[in-house]
N, C-alpha and C. Protein backbone atom coordinates (compact mmCIF):
# COMPACT_ATOMS: atom_id res chain seq x y z
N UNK A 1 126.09 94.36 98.89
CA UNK A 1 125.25 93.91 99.98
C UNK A 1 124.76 95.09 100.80
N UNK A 2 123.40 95.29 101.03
CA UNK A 2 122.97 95.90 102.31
C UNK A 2 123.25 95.32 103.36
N UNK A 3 123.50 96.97 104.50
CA UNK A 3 123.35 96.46 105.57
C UNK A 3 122.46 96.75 106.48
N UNK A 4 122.23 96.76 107.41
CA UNK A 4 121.18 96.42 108.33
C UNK A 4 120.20 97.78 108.65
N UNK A 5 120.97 98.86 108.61
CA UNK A 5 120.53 99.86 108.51
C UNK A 5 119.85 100.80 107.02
N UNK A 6 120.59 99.95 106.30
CA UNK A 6 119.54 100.59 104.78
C UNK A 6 118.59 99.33 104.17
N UNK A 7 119.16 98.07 105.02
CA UNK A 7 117.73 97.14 104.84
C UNK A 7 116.28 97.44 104.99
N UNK A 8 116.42 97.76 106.40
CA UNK A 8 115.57 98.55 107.41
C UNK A 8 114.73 99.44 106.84
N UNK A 9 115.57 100.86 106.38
CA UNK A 9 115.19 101.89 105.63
C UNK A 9 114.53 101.59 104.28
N UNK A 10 114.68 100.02 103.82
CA UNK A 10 114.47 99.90 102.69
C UNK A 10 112.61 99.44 102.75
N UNK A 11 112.98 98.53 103.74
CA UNK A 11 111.94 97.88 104.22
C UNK A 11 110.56 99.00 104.70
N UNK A 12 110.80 99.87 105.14
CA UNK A 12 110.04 100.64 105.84
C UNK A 12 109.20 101.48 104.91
N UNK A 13 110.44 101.74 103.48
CA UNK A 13 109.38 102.61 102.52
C UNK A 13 108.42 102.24 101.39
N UNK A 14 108.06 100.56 101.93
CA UNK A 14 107.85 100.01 100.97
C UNK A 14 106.13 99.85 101.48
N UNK A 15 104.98 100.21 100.43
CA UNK A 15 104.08 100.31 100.99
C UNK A 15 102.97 98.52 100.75
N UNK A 16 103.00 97.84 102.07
CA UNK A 16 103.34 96.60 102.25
C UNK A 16 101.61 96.42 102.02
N UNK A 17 100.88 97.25 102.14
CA UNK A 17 99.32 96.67 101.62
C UNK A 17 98.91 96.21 99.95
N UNK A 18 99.53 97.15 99.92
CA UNK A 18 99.60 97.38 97.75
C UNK A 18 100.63 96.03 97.56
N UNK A 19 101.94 96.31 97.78
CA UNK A 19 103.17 95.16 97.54
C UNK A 19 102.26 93.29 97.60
N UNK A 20 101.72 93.25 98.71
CA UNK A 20 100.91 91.84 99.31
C UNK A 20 99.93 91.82 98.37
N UNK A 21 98.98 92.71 98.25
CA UNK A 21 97.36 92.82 97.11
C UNK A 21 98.64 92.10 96.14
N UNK A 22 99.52 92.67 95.24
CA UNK A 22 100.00 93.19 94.01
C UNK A 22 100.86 91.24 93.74
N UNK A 23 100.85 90.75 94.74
CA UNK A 23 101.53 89.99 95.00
C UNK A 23 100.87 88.35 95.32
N UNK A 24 99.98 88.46 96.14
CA UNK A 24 99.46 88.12 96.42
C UNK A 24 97.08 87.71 95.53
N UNK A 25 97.12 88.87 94.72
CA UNK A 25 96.34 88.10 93.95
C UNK A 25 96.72 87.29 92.79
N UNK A 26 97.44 87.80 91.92
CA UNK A 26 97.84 86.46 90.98
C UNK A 26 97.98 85.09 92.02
N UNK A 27 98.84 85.22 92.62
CA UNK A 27 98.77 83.58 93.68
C UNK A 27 97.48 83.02 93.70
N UNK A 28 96.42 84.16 94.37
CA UNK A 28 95.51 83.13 94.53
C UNK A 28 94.74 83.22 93.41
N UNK A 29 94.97 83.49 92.37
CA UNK A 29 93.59 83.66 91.15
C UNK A 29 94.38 82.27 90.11
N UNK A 30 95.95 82.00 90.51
CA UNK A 30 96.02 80.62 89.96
C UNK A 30 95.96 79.39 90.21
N UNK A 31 95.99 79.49 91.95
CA UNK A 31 95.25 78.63 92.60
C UNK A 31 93.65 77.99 92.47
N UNK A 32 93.35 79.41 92.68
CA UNK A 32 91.37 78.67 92.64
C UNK A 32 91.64 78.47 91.30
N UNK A 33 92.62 79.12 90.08
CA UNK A 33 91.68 78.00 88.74
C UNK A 33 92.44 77.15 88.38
N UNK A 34 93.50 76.70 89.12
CA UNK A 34 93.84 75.33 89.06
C UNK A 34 92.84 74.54 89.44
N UNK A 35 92.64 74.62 90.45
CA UNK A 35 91.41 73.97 91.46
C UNK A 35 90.12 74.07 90.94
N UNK A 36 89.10 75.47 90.35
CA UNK A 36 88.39 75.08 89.70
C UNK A 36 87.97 73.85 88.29
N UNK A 37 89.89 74.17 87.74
CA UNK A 37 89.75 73.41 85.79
C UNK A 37 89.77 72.18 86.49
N UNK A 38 90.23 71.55 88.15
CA UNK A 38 90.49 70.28 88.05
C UNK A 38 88.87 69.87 88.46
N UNK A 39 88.28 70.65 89.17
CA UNK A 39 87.08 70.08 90.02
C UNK A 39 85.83 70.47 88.64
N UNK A 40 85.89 71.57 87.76
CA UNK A 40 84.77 71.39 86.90
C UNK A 40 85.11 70.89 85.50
N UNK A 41 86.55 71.10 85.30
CA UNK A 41 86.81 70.74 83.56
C UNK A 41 86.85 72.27 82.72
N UNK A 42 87.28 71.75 81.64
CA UNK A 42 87.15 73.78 80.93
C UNK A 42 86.78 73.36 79.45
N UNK A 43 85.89 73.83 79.09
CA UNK A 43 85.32 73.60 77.44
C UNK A 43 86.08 74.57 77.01
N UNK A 44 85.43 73.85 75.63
CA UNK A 44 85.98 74.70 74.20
C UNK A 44 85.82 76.22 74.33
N UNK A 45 84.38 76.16 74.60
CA UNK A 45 83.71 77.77 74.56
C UNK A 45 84.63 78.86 75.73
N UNK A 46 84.96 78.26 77.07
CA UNK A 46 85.49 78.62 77.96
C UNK A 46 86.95 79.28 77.37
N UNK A 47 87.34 78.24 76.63
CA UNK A 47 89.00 78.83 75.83
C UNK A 47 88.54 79.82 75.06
N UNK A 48 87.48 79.53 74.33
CA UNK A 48 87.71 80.62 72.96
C UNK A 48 87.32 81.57 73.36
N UNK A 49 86.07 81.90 74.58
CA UNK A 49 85.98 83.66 75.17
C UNK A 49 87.26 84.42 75.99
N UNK A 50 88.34 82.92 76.71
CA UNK A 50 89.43 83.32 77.59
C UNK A 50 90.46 84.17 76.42
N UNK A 51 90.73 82.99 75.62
CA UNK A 51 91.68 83.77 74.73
C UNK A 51 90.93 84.99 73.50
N UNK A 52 89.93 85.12 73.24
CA UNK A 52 89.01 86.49 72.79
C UNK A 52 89.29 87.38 73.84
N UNK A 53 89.19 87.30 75.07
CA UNK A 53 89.21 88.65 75.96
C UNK A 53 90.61 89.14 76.03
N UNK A 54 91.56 88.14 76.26
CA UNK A 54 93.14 88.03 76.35
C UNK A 54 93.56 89.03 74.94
N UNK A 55 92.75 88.58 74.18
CA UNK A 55 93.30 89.46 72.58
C UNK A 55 92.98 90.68 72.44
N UNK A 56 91.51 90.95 73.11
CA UNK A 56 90.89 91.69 72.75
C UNK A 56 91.48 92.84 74.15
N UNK A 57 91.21 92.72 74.65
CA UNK A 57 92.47 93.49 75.68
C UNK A 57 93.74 94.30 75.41
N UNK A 58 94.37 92.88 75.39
CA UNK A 58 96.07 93.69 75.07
C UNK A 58 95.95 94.08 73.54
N UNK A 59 95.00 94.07 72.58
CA UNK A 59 94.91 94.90 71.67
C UNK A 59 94.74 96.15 71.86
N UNK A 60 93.44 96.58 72.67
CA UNK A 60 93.15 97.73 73.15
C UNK A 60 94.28 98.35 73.73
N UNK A 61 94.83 97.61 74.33
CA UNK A 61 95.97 98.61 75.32
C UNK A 61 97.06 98.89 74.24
N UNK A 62 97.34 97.95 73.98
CA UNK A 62 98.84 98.96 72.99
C UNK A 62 98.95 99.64 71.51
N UNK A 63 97.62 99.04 70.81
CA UNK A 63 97.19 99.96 70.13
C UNK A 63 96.34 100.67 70.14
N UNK A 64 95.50 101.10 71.64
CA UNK A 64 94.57 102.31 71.71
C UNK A 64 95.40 103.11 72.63
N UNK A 65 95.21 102.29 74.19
CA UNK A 65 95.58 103.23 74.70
C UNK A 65 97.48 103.87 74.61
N UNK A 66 98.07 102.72 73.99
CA UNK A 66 99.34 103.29 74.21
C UNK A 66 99.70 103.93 72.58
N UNK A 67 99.44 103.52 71.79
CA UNK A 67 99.86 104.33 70.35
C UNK A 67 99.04 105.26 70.31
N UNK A 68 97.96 105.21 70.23
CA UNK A 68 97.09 106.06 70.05
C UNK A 68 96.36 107.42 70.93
N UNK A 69 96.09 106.99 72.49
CA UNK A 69 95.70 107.82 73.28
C UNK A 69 97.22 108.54 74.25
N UNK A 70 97.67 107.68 74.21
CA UNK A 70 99.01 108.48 74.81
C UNK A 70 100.18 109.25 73.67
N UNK A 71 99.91 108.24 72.85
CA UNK A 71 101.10 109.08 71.82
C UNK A 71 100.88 109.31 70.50
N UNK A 72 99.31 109.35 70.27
CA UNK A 72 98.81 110.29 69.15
C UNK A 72 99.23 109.77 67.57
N UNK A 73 99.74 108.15 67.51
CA UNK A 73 101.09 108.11 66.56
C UNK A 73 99.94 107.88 65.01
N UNK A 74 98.45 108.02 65.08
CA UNK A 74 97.75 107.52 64.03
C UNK A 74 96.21 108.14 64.29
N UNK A 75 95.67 108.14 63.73
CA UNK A 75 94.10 108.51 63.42
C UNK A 75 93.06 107.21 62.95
N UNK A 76 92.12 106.99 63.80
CA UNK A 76 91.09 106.05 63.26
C UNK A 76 89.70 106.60 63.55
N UNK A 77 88.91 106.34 63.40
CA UNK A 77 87.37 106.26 63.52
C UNK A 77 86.79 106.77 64.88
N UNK A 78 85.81 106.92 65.05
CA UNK A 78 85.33 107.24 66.57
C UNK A 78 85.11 105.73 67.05
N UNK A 79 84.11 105.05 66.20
CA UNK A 79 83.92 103.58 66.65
C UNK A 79 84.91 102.68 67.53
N UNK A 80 86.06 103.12 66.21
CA UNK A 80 87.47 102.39 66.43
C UNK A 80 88.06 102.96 68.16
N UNK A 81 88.12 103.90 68.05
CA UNK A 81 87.56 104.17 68.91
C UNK A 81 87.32 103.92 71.14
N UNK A 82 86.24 103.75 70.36
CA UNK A 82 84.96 103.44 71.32
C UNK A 82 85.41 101.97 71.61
N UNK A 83 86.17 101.16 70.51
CA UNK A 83 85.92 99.81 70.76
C UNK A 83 87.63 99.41 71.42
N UNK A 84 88.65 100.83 71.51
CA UNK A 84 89.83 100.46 72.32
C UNK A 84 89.42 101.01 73.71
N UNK A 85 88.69 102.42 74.07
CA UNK A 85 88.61 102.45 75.27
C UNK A 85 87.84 101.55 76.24
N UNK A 86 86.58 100.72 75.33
CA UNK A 86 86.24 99.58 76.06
C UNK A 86 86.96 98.30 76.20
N UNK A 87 87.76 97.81 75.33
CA UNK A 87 88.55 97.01 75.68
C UNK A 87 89.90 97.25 76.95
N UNK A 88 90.32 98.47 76.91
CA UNK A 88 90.94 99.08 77.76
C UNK A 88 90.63 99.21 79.12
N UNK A 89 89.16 99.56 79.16
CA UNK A 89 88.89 99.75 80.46
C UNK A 89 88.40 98.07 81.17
N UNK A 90 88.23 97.46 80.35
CA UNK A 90 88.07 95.98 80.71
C UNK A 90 89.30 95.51 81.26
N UNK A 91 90.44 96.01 81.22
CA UNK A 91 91.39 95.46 81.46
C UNK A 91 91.92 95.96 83.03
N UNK A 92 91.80 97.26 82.90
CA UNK A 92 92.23 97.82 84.20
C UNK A 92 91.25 98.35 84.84
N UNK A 93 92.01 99.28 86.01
CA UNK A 93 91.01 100.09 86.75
C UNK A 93 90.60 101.74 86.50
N UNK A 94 91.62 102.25 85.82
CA UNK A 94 91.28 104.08 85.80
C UNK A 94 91.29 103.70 84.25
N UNK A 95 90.09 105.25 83.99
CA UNK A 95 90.10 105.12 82.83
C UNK A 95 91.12 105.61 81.83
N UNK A 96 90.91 105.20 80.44
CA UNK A 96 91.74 105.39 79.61
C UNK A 96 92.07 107.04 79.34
N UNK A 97 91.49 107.82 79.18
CA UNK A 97 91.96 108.91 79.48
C UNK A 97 92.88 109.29 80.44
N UNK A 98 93.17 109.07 81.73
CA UNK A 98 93.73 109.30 83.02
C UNK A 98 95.08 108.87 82.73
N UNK A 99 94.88 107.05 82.04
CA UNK A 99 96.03 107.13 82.03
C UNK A 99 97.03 107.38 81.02
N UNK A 100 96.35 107.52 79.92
CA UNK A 100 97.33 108.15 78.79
C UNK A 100 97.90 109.72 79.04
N UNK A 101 96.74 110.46 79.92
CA UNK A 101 97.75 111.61 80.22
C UNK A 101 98.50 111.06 81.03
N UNK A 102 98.78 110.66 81.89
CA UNK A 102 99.79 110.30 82.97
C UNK A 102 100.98 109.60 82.18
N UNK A 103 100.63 108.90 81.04
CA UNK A 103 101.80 108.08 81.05
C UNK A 103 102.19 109.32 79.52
N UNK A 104 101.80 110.07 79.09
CA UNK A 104 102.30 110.90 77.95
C UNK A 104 103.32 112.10 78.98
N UNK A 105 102.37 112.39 80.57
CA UNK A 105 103.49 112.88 81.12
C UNK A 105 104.73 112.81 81.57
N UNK A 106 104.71 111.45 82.00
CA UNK A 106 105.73 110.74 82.07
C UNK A 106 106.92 110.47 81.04
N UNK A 107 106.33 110.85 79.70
CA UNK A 107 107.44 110.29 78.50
C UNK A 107 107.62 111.66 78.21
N UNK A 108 106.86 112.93 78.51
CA UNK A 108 107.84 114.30 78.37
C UNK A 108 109.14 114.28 79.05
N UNK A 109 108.95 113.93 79.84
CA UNK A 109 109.74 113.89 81.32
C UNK A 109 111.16 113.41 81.08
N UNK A 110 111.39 112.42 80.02
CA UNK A 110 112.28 111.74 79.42
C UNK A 110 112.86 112.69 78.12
N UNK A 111 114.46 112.70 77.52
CA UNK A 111 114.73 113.54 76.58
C UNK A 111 114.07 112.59 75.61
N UNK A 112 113.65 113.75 74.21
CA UNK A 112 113.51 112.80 73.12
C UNK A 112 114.28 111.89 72.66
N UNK A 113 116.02 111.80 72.80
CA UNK A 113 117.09 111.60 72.52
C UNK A 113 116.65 109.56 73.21
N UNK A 114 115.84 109.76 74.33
CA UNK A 114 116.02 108.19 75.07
C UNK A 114 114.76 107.69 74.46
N UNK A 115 113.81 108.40 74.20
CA UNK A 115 112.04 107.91 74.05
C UNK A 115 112.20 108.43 72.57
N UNK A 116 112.36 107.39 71.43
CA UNK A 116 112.11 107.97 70.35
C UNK A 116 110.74 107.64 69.55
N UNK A 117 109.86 107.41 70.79
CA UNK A 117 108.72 107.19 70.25
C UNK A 117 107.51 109.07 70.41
N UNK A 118 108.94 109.64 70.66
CA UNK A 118 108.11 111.33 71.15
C UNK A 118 109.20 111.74 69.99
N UNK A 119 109.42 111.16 69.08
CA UNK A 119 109.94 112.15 67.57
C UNK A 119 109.33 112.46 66.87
C-alpha cells in the first residue's frame, strides 16, 4: 500500500493532459458509434472498409514497421514498401521512420540475452 506521501508524489508526476486525451478518447469514440450504429444503422460496405482498414493497418505495423523498418528481419520491394509505410502512417501520428529508429533504440538498450529478436 501507498501512503499519502508517495500517493501524492505519484500523482503529481503524472502528466494529466496526455493521461485524460489517452483515456478519455476511446470513451468517447465508443460512445458516438454506439449512438451513431443505433441512430443510422451500419451496412455491409461500412464493415468490409472497417475491417479492410483494421487489416490493412495492423499489417503495416508489424510487418513493416516493426519487422521490417525497426528490425531489418527481411527484404521486400520498394512498392512493398511504399504500401507498409502508408498503411502505417494511417494508423498513427509520427512517421514511420521516427519511429522505428526510436523503437530500434530502445531494443539496443536491452541485452541481446532478453530481446532475442536483436540476434
Amino acid at each position: 500500500m501507498m501512503n499519502a506521501t508517495a500517493s501524492s508524489s505519484f500523482l503529481q508526476r503524472i502528466n494529466w493532459v496526455t493521461t485524460l486525451f489517452l483515456l478519455l478518447t476511446p470513451l468517447v469514440g465508443l460512445i458516438w458509434g454506439a449512438l451513431h450504429i443505433y441512430a443510422m444503422g451500419v451496412g455491409a460496405s461500412e464493415l468490409a472498409v472497417f475491417f479492410f482498414y483494421v487489416c490493412a493497418t495492423g499489417f503495416s505495423i508489424t510487418t513493416g514497421y516493426h519487422r521490417l523498418f525497426a528490425h531489418g528481419s527481411y527484404e521486400c520491394s520498394r512498392v512493398v514498401k511504399i504500401e507498409y509505410v502508408s498503411g502505417e502512417n494511417a494508423r498513427t501520428i509520427s512517421p514511420a521512420r521516427s519511429t522505428s529508429a526510436s523503437h530500434e533504440a530502445s531494443s539496443r538498450k536491452r541485452s541481446s540475452t532478453r530481446n532475442p529478436s536483436r540476434s
